[in-house]
PDB file of N, CA and C in Angstrom:
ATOM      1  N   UNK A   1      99.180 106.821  80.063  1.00  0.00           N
ATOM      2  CA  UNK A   1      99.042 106.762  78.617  1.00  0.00           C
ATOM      3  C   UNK A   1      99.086 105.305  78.180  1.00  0.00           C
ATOM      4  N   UNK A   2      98.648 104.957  76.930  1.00  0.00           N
ATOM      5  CA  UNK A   2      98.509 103.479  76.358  1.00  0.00           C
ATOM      6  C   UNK A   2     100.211 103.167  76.325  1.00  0.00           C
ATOM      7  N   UNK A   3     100.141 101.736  75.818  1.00  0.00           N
ATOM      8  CA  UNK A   3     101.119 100.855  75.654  1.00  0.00           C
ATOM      9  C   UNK A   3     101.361 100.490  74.064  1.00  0.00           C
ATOM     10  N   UNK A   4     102.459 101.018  73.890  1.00  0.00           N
ATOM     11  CA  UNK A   4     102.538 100.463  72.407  1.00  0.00           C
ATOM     12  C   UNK A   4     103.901  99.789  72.396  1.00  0.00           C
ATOM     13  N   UNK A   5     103.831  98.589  71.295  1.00  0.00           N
ATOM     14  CA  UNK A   5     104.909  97.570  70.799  1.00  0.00           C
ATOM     15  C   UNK A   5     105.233  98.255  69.478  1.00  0.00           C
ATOM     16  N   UNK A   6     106.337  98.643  69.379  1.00  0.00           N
ATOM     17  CA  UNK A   6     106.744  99.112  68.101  1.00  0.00           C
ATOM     18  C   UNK A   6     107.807  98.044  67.444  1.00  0.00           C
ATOM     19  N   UNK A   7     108.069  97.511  66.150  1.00  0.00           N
ATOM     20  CA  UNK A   7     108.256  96.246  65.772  1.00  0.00           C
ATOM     21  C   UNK A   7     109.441  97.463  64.569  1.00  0.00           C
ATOM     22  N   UNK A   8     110.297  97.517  64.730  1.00  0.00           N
ATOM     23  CA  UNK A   8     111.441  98.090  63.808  1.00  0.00           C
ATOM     24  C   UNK A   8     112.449  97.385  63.567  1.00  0.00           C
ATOM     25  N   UNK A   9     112.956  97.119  62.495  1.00  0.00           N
ATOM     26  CA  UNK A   9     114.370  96.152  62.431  1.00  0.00           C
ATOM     27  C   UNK A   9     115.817  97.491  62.684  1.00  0.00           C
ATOM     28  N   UNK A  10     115.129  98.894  61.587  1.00  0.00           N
ATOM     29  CA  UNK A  10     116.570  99.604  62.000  1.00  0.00           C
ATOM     30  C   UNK A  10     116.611 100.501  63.288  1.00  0.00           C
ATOM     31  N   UNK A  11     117.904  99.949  63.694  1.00  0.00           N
ATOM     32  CA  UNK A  11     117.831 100.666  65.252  1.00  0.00           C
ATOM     33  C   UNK A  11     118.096 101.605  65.578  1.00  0.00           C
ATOM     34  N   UNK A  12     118.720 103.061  65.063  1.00  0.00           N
ATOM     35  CA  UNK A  12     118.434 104.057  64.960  1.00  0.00           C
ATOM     36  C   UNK A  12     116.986 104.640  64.378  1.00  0.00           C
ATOM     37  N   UNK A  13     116.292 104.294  63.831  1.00  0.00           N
ATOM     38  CA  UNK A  13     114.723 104.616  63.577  1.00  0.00           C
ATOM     39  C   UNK A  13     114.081 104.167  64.923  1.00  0.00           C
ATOM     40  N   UNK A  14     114.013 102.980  64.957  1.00  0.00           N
ATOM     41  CA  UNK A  14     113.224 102.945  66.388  1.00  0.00           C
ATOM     42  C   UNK A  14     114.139 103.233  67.402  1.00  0.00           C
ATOM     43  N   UNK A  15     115.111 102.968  68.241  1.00  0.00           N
ATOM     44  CA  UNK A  15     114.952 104.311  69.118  1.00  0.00           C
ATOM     45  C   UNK A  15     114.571 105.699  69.396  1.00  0.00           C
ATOM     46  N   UNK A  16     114.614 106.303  67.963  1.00  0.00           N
ATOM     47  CA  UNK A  16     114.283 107.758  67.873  1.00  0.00           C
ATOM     48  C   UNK A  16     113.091 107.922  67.985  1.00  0.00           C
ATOM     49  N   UNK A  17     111.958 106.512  67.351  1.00  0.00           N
ATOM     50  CA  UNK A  17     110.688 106.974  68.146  1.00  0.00           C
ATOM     51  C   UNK A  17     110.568 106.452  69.049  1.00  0.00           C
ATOM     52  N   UNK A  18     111.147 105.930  69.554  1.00  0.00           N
ATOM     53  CA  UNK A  18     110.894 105.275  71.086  1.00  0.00           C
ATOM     54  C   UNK A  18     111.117 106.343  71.898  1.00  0.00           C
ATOM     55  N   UNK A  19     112.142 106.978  71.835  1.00  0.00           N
ATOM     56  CA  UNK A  19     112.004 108.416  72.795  1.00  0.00           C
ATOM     57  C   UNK A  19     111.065 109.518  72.527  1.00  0.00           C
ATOM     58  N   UNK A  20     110.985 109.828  71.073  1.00  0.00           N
ATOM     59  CA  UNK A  20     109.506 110.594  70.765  1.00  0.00           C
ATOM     60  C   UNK A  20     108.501 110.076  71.408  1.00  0.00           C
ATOM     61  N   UNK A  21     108.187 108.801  71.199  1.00  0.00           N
ATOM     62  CA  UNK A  21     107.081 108.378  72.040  1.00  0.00           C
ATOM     63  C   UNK A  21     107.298 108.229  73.354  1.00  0.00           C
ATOM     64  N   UNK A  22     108.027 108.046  73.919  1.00  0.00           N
ATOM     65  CA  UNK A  22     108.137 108.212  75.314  1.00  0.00           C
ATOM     66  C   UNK A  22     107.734 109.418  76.073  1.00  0.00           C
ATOM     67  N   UNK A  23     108.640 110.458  75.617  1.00  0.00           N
ATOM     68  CA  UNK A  23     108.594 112.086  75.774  1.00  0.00           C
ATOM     69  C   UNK A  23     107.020 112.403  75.555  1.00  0.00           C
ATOM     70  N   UNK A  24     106.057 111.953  75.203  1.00  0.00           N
ATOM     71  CA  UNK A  24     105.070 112.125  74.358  1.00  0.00           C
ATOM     72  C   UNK A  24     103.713 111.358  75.380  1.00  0.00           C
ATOM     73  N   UNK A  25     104.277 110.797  76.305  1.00  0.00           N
ATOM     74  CA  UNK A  25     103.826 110.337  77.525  1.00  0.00           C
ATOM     75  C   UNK A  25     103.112 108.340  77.136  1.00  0.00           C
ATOM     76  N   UNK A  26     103.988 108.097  76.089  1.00  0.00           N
ATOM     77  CA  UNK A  26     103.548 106.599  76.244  1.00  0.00           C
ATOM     78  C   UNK A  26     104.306 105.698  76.541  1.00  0.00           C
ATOM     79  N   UNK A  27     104.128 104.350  77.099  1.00  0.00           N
ATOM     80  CA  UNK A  27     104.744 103.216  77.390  1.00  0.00           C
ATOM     81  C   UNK A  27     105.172 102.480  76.273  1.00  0.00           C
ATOM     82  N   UNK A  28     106.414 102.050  75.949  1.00  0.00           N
ATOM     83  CA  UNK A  28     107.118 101.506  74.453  1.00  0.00           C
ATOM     84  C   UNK A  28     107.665 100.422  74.976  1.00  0.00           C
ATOM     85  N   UNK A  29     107.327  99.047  74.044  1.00  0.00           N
ATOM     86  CA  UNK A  29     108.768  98.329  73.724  1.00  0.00           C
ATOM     87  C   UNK A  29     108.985  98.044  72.652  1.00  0.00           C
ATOM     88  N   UNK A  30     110.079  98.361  72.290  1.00  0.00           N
ATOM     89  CA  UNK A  30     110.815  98.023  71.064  1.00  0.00           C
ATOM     90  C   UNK A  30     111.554  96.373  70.288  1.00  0.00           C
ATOM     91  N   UNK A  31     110.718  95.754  69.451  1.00  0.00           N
ATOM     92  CA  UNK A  31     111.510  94.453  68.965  1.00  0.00           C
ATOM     93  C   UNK A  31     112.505  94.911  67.554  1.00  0.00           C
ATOM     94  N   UNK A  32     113.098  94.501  67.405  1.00  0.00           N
ATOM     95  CA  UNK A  32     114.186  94.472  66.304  1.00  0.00           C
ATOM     96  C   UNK A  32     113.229  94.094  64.963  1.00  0.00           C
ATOM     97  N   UNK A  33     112.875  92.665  65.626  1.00  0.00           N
ATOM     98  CA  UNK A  33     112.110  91.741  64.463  1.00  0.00           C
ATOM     99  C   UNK A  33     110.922  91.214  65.222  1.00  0.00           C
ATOM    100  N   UNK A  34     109.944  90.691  64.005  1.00  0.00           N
ATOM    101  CA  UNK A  34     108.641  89.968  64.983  1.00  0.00           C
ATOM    102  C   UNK A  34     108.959  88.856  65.533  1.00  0.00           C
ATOM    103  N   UNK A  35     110.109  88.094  65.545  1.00  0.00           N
ATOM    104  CA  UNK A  35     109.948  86.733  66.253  1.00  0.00           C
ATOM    105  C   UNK A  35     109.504  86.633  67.713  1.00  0.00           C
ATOM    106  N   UNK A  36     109.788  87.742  68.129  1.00  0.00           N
ATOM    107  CA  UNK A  36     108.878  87.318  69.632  1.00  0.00           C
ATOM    108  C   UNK A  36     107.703  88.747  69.735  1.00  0.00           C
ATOM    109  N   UNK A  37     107.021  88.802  69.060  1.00  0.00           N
ATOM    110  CA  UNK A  37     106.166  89.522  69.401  1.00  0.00           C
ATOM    111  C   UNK A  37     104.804  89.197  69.929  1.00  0.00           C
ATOM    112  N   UNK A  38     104.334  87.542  69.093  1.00  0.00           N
ATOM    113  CA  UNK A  38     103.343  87.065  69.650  1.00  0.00           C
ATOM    114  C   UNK A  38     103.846  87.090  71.548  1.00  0.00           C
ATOM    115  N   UNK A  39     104.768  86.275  71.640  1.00  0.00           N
ATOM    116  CA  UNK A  39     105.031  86.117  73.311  1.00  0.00           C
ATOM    117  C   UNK A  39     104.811  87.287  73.625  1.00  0.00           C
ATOM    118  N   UNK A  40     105.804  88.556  73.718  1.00  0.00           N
ATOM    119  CA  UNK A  40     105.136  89.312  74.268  1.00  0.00           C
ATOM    120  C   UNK A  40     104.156  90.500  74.311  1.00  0.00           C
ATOM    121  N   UNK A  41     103.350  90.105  73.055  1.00  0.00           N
ATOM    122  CA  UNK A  41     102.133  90.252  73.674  1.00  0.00           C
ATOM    123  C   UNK A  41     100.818  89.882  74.705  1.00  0.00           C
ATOM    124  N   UNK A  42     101.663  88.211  75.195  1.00  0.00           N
ATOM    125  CA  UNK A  42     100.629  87.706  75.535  1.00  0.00           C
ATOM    126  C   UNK A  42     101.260  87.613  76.872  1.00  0.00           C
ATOM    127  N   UNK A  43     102.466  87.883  77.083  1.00  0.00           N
ATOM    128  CA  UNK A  43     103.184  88.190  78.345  1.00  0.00           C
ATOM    129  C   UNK A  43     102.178  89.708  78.806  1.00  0.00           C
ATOM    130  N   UNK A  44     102.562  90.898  77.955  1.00  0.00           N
ATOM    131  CA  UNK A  44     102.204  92.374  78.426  1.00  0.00           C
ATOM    132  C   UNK A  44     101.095  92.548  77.211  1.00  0.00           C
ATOM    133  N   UNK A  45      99.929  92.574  76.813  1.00  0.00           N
ATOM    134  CA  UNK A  45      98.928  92.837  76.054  1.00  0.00           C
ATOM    135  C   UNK A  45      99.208  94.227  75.507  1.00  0.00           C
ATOM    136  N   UNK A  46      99.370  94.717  74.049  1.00  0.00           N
ATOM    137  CA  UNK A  46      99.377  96.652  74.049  1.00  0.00           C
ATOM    138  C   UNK A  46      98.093  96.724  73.823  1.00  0.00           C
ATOM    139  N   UNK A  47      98.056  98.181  73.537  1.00  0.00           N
ATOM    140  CA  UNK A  47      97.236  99.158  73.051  1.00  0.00           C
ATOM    141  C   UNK A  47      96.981  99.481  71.306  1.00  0.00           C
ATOM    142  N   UNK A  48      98.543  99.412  71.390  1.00  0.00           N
ATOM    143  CA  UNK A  48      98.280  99.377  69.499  1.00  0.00           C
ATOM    144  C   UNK A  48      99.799  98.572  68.860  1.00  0.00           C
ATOM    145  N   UNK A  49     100.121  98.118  68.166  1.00  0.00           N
ATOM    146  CA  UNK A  49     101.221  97.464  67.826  1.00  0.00           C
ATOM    147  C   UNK A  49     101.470  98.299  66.501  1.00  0.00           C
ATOM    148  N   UNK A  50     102.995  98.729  66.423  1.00  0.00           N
ATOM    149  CA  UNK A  50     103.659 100.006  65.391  1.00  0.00           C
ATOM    150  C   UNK A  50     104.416  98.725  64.662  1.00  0.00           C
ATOM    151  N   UNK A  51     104.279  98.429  62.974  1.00  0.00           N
ATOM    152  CA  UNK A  51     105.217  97.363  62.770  1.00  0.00           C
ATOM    153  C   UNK A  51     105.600  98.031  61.661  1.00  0.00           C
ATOM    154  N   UNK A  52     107.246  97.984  61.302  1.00  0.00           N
ATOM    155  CA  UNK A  52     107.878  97.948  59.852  1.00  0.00           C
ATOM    156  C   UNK A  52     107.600  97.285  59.251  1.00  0.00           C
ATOM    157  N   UNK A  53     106.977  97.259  57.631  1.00  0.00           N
ATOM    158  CA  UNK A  53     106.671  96.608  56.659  1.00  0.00           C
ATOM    159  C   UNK A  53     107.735  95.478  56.613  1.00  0.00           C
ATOM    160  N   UNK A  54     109.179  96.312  55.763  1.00  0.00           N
ATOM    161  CA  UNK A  54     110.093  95.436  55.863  1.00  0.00           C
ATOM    162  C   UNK A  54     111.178  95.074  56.942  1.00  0.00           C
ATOM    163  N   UNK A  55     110.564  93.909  57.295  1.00  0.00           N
ATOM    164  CA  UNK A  55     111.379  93.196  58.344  1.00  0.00           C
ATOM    165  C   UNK A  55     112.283  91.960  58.187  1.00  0.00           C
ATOM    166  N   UNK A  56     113.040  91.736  58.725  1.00  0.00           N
ATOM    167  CA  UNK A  56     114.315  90.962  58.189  1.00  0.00           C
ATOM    168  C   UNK A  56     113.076  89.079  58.832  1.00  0.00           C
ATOM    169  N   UNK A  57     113.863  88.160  58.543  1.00  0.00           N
ATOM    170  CA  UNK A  57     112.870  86.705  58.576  1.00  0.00           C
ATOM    171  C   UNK A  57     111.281  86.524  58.524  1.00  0.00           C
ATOM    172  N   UNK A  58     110.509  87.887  58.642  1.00  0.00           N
ATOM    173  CA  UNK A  58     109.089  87.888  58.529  1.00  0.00           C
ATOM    174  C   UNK A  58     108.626  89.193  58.215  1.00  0.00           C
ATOM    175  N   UNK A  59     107.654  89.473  57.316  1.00  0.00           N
ATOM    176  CA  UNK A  59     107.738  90.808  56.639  1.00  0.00           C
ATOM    177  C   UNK A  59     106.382  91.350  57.667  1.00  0.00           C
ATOM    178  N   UNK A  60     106.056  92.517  57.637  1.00  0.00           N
ATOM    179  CA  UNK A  60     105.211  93.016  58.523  1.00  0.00           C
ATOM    180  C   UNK A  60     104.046  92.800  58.692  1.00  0.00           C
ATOM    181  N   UNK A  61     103.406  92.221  56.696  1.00  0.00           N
ATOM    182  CA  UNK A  61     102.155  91.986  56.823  1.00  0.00           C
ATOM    183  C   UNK A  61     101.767  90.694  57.109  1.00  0.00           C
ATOM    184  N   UNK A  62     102.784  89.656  57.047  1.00  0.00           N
ATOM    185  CA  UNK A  62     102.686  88.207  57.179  1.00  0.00           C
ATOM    186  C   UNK A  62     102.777  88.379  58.760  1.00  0.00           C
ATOM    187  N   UNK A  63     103.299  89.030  59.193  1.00  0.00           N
ATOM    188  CA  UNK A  63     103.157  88.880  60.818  1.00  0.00           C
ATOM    189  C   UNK A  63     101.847  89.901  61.145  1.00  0.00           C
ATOM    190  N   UNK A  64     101.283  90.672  60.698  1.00  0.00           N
ATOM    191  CA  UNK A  64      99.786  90.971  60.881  1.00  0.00           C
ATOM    192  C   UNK A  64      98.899  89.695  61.269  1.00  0.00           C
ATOM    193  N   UNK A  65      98.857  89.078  59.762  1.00  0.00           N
ATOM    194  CA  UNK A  65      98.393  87.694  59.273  1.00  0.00           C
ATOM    195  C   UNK A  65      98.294  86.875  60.817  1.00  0.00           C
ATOM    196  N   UNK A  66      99.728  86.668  61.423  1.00  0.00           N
ATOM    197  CA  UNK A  66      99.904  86.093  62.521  1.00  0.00           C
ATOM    198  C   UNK A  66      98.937  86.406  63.354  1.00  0.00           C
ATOM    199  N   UNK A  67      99.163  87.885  63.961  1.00  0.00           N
ATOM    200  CA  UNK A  67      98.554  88.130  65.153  1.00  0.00           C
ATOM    201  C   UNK A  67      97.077  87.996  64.778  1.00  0.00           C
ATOM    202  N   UNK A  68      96.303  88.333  63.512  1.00  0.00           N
ATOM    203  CA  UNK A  68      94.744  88.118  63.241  1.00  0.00           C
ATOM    204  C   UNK A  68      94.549  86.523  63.423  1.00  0.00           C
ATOM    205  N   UNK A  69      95.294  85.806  62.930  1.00  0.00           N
ATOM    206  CA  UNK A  69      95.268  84.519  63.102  1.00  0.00           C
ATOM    207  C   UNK A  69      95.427  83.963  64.654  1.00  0.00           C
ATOM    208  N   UNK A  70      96.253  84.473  65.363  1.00  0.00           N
ATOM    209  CA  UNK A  70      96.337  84.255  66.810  1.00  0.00           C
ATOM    210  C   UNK A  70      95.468  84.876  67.529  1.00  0.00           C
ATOM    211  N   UNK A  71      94.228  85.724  67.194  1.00  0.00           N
ATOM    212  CA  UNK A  71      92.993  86.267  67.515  1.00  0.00           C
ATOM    213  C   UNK A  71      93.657  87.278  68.638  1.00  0.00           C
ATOM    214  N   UNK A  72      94.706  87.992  68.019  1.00  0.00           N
ATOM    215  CA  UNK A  72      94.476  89.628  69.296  1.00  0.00           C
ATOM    216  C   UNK A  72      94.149  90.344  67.669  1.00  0.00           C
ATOM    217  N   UNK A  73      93.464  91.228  68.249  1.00  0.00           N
ATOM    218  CA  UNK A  73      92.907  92.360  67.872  1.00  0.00           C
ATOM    219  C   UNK A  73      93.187  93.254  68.073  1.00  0.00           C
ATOM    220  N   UNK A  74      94.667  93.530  68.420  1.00  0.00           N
ATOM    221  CA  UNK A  74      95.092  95.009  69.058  1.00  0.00           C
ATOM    222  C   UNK A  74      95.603  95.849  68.046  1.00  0.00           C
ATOM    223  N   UNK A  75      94.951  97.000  67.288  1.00  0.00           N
ATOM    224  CA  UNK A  75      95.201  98.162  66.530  1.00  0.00           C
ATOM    225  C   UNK A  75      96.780  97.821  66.127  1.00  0.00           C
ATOM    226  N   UNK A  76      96.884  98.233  64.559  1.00  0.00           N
ATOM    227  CA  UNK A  76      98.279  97.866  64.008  1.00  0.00           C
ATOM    228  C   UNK A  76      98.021  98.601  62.963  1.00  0.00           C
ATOM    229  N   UNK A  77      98.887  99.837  62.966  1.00  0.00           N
ATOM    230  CA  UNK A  77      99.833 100.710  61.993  1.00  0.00           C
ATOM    231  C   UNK A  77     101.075  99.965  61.406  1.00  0.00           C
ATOM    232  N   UNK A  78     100.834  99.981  59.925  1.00  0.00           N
ATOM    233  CA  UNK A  78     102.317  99.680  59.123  1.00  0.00           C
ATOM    234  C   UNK A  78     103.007 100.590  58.928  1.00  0.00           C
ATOM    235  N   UNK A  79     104.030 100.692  59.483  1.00  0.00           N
ATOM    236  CA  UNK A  79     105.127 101.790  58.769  1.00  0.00           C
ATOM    237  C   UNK A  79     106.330 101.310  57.692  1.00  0.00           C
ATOM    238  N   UNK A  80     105.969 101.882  56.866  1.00  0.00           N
ATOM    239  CA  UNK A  80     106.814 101.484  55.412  1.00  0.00           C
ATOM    240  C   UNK A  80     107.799 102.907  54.371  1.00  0.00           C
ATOM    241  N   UNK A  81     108.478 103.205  54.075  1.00  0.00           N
ATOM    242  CA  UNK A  81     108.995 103.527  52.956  1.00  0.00           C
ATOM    243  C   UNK A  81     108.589 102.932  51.400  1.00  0.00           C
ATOM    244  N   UNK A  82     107.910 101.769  51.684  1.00  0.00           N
ATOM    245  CA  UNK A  82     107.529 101.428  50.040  1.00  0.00           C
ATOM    246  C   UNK A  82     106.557 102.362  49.539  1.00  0.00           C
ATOM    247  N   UNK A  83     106.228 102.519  47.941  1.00  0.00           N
ATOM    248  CA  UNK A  83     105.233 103.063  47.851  1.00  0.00           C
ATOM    249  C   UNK A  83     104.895 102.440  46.648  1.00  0.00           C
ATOM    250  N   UNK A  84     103.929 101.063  46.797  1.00  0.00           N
ATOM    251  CA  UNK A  84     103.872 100.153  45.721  1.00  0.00           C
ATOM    252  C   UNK A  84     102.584 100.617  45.290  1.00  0.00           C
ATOM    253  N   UNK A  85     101.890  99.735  44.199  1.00  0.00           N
ATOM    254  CA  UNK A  85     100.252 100.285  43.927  1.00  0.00           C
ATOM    255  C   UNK A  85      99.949  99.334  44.933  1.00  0.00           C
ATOM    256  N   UNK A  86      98.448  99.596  44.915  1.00  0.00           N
ATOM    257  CA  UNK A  86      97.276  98.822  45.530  1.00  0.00           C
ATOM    258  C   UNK A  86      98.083  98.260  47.203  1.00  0.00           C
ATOM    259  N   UNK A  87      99.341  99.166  47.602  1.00  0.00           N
ATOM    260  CA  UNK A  87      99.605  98.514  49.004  1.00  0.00           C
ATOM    261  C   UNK A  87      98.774  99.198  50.130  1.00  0.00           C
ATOM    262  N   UNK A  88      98.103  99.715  50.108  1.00  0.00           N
ATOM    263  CA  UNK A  88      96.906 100.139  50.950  1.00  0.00           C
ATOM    264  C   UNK A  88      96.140  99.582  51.332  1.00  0.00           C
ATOM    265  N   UNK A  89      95.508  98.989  50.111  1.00  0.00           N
ATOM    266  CA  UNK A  89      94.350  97.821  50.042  1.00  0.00           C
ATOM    267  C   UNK A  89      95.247  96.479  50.273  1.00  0.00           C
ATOM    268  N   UNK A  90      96.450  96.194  49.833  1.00  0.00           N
ATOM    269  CA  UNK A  90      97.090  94.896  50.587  1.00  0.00           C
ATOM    270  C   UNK A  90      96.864  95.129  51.939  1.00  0.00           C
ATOM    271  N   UNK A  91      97.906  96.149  52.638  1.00  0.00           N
ATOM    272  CA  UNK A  91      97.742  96.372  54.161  1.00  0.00           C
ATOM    273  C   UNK A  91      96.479  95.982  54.975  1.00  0.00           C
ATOM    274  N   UNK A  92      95.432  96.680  54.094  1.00  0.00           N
ATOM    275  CA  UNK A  92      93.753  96.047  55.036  1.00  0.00           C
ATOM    276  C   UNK A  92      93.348  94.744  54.702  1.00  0.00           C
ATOM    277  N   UNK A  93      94.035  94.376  53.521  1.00  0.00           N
ATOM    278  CA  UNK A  93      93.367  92.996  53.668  1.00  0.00           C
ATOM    279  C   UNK A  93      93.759  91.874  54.650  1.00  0.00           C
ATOM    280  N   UNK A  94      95.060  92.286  55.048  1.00  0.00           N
ATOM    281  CA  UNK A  94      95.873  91.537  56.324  1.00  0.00           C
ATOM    282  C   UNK A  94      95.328  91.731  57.675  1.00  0.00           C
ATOM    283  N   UNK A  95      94.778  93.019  57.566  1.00  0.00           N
ATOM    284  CA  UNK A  95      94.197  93.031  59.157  1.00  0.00           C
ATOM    285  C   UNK A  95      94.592  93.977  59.577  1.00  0.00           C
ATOM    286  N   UNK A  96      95.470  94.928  58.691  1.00  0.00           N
ATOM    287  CA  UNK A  96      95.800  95.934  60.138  1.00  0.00           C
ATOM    288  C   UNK A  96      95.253  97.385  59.504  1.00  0.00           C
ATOM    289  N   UNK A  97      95.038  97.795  60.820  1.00  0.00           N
ATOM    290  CA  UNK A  97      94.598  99.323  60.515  1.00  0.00           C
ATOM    291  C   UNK A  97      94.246 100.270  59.424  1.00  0.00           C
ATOM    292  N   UNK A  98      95.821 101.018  59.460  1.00  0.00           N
ATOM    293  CA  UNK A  98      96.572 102.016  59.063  1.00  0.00           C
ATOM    294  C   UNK A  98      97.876 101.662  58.579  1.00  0.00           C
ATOM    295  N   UNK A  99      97.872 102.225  57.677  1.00  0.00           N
ATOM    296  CA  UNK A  99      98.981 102.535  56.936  1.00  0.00           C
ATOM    297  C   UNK A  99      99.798 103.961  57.137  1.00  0.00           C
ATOM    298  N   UNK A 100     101.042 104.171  57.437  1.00  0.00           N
ATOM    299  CA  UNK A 100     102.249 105.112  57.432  1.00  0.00           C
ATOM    300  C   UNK A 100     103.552 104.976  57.042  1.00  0.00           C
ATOM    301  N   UNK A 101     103.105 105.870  55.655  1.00  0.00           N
ATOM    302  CA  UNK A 101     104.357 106.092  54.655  1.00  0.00           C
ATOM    303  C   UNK A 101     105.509 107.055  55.477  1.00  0.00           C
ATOM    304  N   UNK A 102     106.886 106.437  55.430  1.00  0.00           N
ATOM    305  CA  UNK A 102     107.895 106.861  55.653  1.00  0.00           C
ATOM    306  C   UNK A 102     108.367 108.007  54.653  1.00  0.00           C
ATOM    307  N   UNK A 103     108.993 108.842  54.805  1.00  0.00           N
ATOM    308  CA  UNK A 103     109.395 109.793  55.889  1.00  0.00           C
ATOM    309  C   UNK A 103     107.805 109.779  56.452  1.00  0.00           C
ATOM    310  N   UNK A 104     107.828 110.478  57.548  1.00  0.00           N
ATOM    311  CA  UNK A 104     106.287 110.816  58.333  1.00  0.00           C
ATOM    312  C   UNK A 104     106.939 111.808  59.733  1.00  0.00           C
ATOM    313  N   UNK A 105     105.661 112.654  59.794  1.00  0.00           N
ATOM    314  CA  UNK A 105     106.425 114.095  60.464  1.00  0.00           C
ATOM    315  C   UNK A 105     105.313 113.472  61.837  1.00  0.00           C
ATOM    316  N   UNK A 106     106.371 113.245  62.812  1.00  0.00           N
ATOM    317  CA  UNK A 106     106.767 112.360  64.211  1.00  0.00           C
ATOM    318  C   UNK A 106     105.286 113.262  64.861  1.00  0.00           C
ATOM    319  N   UNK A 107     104.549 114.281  64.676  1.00  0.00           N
ATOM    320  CA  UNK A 107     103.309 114.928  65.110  1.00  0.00           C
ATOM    321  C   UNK A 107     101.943 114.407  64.670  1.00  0.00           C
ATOM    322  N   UNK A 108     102.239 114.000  63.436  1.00  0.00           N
ATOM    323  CA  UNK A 108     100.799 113.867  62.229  1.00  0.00           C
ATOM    324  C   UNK A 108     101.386 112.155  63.335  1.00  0.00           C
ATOM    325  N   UNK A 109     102.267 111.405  63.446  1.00  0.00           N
ATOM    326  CA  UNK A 109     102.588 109.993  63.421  1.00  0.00           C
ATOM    327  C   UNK A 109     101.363 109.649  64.972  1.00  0.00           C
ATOM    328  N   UNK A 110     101.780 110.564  65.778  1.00  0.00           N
ATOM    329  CA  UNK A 110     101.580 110.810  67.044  1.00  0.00           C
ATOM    330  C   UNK A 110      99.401 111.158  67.234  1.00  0.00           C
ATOM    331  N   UNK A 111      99.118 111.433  66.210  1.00  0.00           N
ATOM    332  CA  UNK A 111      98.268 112.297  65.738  1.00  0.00           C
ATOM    333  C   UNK A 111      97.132 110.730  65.448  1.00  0.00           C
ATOM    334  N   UNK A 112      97.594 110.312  64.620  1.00  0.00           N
ATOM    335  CA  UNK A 112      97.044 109.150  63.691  1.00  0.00           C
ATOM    336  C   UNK A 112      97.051 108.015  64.830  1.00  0.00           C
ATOM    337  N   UNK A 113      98.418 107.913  65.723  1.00  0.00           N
ATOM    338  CA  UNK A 113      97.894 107.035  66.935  1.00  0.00           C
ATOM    339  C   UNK A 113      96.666 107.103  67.456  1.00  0.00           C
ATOM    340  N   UNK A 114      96.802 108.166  67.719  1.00  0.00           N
ATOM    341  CA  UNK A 114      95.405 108.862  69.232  1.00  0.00           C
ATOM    342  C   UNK A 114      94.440 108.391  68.458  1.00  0.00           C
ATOM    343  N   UNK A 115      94.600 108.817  67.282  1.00  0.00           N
ATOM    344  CA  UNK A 115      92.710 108.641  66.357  1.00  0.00           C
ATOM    345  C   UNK A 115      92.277 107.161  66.858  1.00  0.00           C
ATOM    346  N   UNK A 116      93.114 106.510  66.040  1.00  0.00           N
ATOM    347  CA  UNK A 116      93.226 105.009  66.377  1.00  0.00           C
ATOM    348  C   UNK A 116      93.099 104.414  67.469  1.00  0.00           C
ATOM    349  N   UNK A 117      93.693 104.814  68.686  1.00  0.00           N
ATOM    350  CA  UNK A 117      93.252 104.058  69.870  1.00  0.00           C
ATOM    351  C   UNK A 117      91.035 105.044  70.105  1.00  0.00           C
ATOM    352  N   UNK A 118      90.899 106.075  69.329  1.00  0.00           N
ATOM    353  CA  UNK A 118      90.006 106.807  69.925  1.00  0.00           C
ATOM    354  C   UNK A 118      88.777 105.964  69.474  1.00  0.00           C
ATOM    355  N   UNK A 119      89.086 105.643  68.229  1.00  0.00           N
ATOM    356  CA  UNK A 119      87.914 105.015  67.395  1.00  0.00           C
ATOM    357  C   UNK A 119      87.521 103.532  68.045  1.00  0.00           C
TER     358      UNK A 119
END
């Protein structure tokens, strides 16, 4: 199965999908925060990169920004609890994907991956 970097600051949320996704037959690593995510991506390359909007020293879409700017192109879902106007159309203008509003039922989450790596 693909490789995904999931980028969560709270650590009970991402572990819980880190084992959903695991169980679920994919390869995970989990960062707290983006400060090292460029490295390792360029250490281990993913498949799709899972990032929390709000992240503690760099917010999710400014580190989008990053990685489009550092030219990987690897598929990026925001996962957020906000539900601001026009943050949809913010999200794409940064570069990434998809957007996933928190709460989100861990099947449809799982669901919206696959599409994404399919397309």
């Amino acid at each position: 199965m693909a490789y995904v970097v999931l980028v969560e600051d709270d650590a009970l949320v991402r572990k819980l999908l880190e084992k959903r996704l695991i169980a679920a037959g994919w390869h995970v690593s989990g960062l707290r925060d983006g400060r090292g995510l460029l490295a390792q991506l360029e250490a281990h390359p993913a498949d799709l990169i899972l990032i929390d909007l709000g992240l503690p020293h760099i917010d999710g879409l400014a580190l989008v920004e990053q990685l489009r700017a550092a030219g990987i192109d690897t598929p990026v879902m925001i996962l957020t609890a906000y539900d601001l106007p026009h943050l949809q159309a913010t999200v794409h203008s940064t570069g990434a994907n998809e957007l996933v509003r928190k709460p989100y039922d861990p099947d449809e989450l799982l669901r919206r991956m696959q599409r994404l790596l399919a397309a």
